[in-house]
C-alpha atoms as a PDB file:
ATOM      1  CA  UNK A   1       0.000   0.000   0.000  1.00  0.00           C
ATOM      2  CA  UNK A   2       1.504   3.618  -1.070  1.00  0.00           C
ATOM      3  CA  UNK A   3       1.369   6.069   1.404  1.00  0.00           C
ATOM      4  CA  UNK A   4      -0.626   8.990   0.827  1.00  0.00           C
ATOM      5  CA  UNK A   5      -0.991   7.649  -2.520  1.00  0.00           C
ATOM      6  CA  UNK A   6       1.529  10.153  -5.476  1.00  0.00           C
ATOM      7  CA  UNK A   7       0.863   8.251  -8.424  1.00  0.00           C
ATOM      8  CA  UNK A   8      -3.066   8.313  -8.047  1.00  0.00           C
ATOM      9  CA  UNK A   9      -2.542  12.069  -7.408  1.00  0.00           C
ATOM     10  CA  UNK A  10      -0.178  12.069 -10.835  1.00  0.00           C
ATOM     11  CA  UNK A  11      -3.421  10.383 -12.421  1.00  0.00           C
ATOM     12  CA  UNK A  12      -5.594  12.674 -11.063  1.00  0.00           C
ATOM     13  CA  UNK A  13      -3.290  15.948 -12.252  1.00  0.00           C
ATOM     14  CA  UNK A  14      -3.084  13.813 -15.693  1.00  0.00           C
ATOM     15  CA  UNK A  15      -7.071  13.239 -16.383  1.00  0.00           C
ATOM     16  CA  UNK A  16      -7.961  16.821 -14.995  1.00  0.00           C
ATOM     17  CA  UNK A  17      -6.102  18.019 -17.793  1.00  0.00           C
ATOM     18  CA  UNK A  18      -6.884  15.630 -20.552  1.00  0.00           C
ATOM     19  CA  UNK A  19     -10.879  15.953 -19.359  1.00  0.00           C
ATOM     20  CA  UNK A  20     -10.513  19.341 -20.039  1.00  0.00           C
ATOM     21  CA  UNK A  21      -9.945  18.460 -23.723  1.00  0.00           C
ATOM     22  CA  UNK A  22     -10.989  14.684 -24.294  1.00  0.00           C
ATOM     23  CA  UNK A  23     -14.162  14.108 -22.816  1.00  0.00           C
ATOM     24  CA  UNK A  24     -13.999  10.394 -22.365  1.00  0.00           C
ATOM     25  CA  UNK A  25     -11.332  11.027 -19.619  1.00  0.00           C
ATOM     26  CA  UNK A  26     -13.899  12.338 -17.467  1.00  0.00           C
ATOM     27  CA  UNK A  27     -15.069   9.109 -16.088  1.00  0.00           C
ATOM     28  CA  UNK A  28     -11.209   8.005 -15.490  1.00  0.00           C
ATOM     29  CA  UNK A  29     -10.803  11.299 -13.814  1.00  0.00           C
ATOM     30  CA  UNK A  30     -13.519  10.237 -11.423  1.00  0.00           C
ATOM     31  CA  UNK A  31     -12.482   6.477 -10.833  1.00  0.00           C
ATOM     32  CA  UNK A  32      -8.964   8.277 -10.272  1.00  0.00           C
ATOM     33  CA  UNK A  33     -10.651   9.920  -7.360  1.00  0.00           C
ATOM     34  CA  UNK A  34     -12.631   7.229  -5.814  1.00  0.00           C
ATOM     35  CA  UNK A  35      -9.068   5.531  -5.649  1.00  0.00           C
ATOM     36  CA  UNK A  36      -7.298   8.187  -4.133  1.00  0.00           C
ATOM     37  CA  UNK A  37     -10.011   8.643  -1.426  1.00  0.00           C
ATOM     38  CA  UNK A  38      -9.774   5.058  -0.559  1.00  0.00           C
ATOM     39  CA  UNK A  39      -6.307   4.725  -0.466  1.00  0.00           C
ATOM     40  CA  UNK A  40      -6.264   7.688   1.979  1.00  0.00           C
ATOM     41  CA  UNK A  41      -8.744   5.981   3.887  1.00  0.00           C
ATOM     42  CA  UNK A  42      -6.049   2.708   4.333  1.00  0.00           C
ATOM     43  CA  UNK A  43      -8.143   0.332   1.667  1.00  0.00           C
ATOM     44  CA  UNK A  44      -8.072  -1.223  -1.036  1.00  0.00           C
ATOM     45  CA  UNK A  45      -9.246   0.674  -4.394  1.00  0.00           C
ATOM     46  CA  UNK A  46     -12.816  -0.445  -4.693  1.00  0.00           C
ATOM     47  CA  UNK A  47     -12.558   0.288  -8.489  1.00  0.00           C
ATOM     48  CA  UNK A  48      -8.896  -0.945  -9.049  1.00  0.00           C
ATOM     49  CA  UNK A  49      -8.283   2.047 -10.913  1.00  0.00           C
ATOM     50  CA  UNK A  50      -4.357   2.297 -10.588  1.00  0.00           C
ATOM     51  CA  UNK A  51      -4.314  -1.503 -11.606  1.00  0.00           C
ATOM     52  CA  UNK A  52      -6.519  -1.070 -14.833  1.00  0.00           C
ATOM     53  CA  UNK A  53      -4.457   2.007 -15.661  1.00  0.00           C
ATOM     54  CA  UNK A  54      -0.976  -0.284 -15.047  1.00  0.00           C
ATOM     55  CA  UNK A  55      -2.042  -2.562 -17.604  1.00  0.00           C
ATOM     56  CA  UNK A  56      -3.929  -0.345 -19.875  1.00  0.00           C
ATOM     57  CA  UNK A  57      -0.920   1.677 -20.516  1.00  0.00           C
ATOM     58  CA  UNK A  58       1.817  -1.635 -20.626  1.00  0.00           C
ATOM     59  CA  UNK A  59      -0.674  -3.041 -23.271  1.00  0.00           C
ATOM     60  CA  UNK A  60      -0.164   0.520 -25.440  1.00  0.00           C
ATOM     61  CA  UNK A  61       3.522   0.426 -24.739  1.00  0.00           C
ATOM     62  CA  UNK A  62       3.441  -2.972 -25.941  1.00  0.00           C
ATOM     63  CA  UNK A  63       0.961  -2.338 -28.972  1.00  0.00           C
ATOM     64  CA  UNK A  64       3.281   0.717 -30.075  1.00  0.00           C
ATOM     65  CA  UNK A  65       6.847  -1.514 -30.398  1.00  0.00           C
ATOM     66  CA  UNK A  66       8.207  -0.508 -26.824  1.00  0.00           C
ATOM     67  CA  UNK A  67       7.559  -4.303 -25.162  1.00  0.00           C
ATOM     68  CA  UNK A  68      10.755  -3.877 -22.590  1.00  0.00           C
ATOM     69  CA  UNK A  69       9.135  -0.620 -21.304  1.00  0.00           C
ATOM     70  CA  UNK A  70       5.694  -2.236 -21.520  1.00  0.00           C
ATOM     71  CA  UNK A  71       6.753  -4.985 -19.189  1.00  0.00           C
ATOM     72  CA  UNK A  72       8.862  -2.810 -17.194  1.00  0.00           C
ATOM     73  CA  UNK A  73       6.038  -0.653 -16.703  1.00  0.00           C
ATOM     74  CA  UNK A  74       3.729  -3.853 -15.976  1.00  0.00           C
ATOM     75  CA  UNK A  75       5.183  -4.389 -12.335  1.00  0.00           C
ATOM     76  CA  UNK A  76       3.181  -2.550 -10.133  1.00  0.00           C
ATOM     77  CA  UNK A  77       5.866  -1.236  -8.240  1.00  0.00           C
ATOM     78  CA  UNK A  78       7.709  -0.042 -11.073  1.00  0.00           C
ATOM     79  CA  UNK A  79       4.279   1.561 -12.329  1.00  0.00           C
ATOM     80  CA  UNK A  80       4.267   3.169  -8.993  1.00  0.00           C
ATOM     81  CA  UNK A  81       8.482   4.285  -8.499  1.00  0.00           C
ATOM     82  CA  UNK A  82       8.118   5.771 -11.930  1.00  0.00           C
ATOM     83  CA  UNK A  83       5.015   7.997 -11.273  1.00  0.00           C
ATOM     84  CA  UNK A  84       6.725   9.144  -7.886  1.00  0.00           C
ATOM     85  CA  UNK A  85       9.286   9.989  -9.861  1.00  0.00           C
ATOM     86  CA  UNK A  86       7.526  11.716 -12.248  1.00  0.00           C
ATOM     87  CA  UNK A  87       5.227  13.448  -9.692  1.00  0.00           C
ATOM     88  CA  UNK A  88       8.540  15.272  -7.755  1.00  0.00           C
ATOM     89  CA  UNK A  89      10.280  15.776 -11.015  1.00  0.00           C
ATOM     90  CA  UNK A  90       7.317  17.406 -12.758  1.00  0.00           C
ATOM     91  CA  UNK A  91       7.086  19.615  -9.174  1.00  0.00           C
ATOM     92  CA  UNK A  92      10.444  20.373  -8.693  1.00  0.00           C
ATOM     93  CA  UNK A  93      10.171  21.969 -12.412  1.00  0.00           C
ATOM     94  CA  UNK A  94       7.205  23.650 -11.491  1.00  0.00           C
ATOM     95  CA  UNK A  95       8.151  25.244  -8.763  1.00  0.00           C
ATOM     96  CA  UNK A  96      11.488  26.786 -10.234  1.00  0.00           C
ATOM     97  CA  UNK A  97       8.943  28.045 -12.692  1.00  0.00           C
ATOM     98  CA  UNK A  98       7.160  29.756 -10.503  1.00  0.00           C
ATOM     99  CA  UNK A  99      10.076  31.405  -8.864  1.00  0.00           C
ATOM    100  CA  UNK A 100      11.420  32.735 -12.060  1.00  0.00           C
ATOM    101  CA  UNK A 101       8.079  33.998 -13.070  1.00  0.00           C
ATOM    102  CA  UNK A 102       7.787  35.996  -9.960  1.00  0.00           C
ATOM    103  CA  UNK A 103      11.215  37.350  -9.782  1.00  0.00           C
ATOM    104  CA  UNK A 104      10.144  38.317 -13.520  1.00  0.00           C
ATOM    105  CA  UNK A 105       7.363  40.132 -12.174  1.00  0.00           C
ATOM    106  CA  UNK A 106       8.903  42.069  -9.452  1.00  0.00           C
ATOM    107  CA  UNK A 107      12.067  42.728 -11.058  1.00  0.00           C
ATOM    108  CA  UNK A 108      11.408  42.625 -14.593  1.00  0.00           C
ATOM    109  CA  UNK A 109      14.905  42.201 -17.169  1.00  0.00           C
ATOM    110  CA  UNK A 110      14.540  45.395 -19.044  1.00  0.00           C
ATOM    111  CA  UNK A 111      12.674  48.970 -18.007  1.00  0.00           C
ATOM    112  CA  UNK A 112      10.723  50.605 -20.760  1.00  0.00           C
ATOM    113  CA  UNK A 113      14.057  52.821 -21.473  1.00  0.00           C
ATOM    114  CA  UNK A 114      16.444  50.243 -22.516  1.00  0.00           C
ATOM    115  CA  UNK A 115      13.636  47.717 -24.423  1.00  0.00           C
ATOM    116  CA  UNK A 116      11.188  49.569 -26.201  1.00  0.00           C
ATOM    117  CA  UNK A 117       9.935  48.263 -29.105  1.00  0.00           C
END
């Protein structure tokens, strides 16, 4: 059992996006949830969501030539290390983002002196 549960909460970050776009995400966005909730709860996924997802995406690896990565990817707690991994990486980035973006804002690079257009 994964503590506090990262790679449902990288599946739910995932399908909020794509549902915005893709409509038939929508329902994975809410078994995503239902998941999460559980697993914060201490119990078992009563949809099996994260499993489903495991496979569904091995089986695309597979079907798209990449069969080491698909069966890599198969283990469930490779599944799992990789979307950890994923979910600090993707944070890490995100957050020096956001830094830069306010520094940019409070101390912009140029005044309107030196780069007028």
């Amino acid at each position: 059992m994964v503590i506090f549960c990262i790679p449902c909460l990288a599946l739910i970050a995932y399908f909020a996006v794509a549902g915005i776009f893709f409509p038939r995400y929508r329902l994975y966005l809410k078994d995503a949830w239902i998941c999460f909730t559980d697993k914060l709860r201490r119990r078992r996924c009563s949809v099996s969501f994260d499993n489903r997802m495991r496979v569904d995406l091995s089986a695309w690896l597979a079907g798209r030539g990449m069969v080491r990565m698909g069966r890599f990817l198969y283990s469930e707690r490779n599944f799992n290390t990789m979307l950890t991994v994923l979910v600090i990486v993707s944070s890490i980035v995100s957050v020096y983002l956001s830094i830069l973006l306010i520094q940019f804002w409070f101390s912009p690079p140029c005044t309107e002196a030196t780069c007028s257009v």
